[in-house]
C-alpha atoms as a PDB file:
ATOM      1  CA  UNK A   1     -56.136  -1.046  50.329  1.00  0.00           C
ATOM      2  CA  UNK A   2     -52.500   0.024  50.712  1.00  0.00           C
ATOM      3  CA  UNK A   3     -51.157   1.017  47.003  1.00  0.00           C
ATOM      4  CA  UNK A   4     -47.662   2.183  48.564  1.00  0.00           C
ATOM      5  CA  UNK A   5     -45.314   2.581  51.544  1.00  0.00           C
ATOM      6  CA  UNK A   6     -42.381   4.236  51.038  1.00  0.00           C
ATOM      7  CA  UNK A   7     -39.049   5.383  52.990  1.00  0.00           C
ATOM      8  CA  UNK A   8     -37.894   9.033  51.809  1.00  0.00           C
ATOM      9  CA  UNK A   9     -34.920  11.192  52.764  1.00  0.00           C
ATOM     10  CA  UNK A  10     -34.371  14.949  51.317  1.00  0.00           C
ATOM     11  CA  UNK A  11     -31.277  16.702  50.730  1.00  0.00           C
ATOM     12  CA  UNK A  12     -30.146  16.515  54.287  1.00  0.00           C
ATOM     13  CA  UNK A  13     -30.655  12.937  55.088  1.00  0.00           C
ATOM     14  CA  UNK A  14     -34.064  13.780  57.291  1.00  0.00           C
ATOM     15  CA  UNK A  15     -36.017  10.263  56.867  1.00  0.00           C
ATOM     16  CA  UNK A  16     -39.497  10.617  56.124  1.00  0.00           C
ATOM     17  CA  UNK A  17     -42.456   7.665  55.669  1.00  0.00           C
ATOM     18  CA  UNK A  18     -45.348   8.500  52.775  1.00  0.00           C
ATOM     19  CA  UNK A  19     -48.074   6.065  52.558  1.00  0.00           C
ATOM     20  CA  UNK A  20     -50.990   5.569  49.777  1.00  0.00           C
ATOM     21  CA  UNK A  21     -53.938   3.672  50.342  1.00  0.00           C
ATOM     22  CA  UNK A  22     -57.219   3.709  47.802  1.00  0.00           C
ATOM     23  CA  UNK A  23     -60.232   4.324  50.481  1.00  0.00           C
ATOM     24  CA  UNK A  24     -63.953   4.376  49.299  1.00  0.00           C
ATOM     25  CA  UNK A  25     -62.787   4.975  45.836  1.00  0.00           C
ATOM     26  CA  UNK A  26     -60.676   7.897  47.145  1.00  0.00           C
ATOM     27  CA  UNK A  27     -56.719   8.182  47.378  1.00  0.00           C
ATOM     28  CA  UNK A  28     -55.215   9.420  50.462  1.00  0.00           C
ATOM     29  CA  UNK A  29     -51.816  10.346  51.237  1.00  0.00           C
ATOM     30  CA  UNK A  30     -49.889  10.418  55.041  1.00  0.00           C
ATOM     31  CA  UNK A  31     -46.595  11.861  55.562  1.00  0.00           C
ATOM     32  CA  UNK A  32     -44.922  11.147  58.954  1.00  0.00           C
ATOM     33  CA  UNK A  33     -41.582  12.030  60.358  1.00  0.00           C
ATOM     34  CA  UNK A  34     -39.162   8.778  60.662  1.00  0.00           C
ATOM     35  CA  UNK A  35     -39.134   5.423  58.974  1.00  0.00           C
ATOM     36  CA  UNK A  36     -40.857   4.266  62.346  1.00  0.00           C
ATOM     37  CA  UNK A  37     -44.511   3.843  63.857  1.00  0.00           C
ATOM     38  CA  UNK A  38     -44.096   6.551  65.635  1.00  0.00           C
ATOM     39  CA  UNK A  39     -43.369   9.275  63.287  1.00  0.00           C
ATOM     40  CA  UNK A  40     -44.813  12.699  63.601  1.00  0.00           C
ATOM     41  CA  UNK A  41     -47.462  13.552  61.239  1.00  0.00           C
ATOM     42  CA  UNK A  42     -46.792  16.206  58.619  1.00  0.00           C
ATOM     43  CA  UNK A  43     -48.704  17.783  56.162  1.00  0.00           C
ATOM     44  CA  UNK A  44     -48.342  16.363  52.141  1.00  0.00           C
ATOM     45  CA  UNK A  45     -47.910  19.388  51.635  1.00  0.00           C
ATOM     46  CA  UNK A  46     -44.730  19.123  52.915  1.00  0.00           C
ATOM     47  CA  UNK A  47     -42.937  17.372  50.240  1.00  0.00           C
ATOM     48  CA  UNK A  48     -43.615  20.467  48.056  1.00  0.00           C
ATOM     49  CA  UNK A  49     -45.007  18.298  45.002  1.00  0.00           C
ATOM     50  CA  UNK A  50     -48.129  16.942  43.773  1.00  0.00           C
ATOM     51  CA  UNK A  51     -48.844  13.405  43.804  1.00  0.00           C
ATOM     52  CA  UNK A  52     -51.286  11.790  41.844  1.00  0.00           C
ATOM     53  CA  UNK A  53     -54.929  11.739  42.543  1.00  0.00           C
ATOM     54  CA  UNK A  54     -56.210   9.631  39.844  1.00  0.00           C
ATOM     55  CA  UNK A  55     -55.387   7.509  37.664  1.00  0.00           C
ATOM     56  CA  UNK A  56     -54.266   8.097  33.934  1.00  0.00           C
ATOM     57  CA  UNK A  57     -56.445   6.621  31.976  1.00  0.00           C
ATOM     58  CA  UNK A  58     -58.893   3.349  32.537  1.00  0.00           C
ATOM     59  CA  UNK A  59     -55.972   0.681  31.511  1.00  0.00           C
ATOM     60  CA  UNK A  60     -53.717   1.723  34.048  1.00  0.00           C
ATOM     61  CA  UNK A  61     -52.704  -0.362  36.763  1.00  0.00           C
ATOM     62  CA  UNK A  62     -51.936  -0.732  40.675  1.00  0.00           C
ATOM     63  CA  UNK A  63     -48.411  -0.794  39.835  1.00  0.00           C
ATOM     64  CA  UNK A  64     -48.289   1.577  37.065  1.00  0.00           C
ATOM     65  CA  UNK A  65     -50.350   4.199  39.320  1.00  0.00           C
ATOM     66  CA  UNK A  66     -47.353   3.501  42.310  1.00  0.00           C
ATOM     67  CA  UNK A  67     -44.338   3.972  39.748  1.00  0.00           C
ATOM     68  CA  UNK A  68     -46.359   7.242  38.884  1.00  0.00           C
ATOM     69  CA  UNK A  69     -45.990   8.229  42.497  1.00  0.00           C
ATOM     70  CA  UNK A  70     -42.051   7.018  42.825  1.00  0.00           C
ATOM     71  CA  UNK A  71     -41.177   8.981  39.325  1.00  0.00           C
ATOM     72  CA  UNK A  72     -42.706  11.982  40.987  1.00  0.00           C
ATOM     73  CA  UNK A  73     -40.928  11.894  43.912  1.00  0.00           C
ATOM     74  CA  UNK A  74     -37.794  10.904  42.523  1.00  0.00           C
ATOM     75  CA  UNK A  75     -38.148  14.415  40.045  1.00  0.00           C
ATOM     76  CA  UNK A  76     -38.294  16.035  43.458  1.00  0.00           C
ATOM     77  CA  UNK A  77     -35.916  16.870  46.299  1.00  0.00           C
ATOM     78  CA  UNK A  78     -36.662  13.442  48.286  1.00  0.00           C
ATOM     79  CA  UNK A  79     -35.247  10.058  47.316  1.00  0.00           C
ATOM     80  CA  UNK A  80     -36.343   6.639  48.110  1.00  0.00           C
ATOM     81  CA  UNK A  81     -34.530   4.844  49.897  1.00  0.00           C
ATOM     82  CA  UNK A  82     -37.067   1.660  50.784  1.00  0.00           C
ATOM     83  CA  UNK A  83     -39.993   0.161  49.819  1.00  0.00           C
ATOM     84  CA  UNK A  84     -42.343  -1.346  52.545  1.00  0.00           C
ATOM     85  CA  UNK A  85     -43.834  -4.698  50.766  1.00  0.00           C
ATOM     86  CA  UNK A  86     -47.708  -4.071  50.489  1.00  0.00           C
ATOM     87  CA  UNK A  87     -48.419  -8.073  50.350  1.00  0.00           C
ATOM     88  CA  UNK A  88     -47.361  -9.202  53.877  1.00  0.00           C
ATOM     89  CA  UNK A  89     -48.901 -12.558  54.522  1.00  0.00           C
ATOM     90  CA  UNK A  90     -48.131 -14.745  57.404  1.00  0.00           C
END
């Protein structure tokens, strides 16, 4: 399940994509290069903060677990500058 998709840029305007899914009870993090599907794939690492890896406490939430990952990175020296819907239905 997808918990986020997100559009960063640091300082110098360099666009990056980070992505959270919840897999077999695990979260997982990927970092690519771009705000396209064809980004290059960097480490987490990268972003030189760490995200969350669990959740808070037993009441919290999808969405309170993703604004948990945006207040991070907005303490940081990336900045959102999208956020890819996770509910795309045709």
């Amino acid at each position: 399940m997808k918990l986020s998709h997100l559009h960063l840029k640091d300082v110098y305007g360099n666009p990056k994509t980070l992505v959270c899914r919840l897999t077999e009870g695990s979260i997982r993090y990927s970092l690519y290069g771009g705000h396209s599907s064809s980004g290059t794939s960097f480490a987490v690492s990268n972003l030189g903060i760490t995200l969350p890896i669990d959740k808070l406490h037993e009441e919290e939430t999808k969405e309170d677990f993703t604004n948990r990952i945006k207040e991070t990175i907005n303490k940081s020296s990336y900045s959102i500058v999208n956020e890819v819907s996770t509910k795309i239905t045709f």
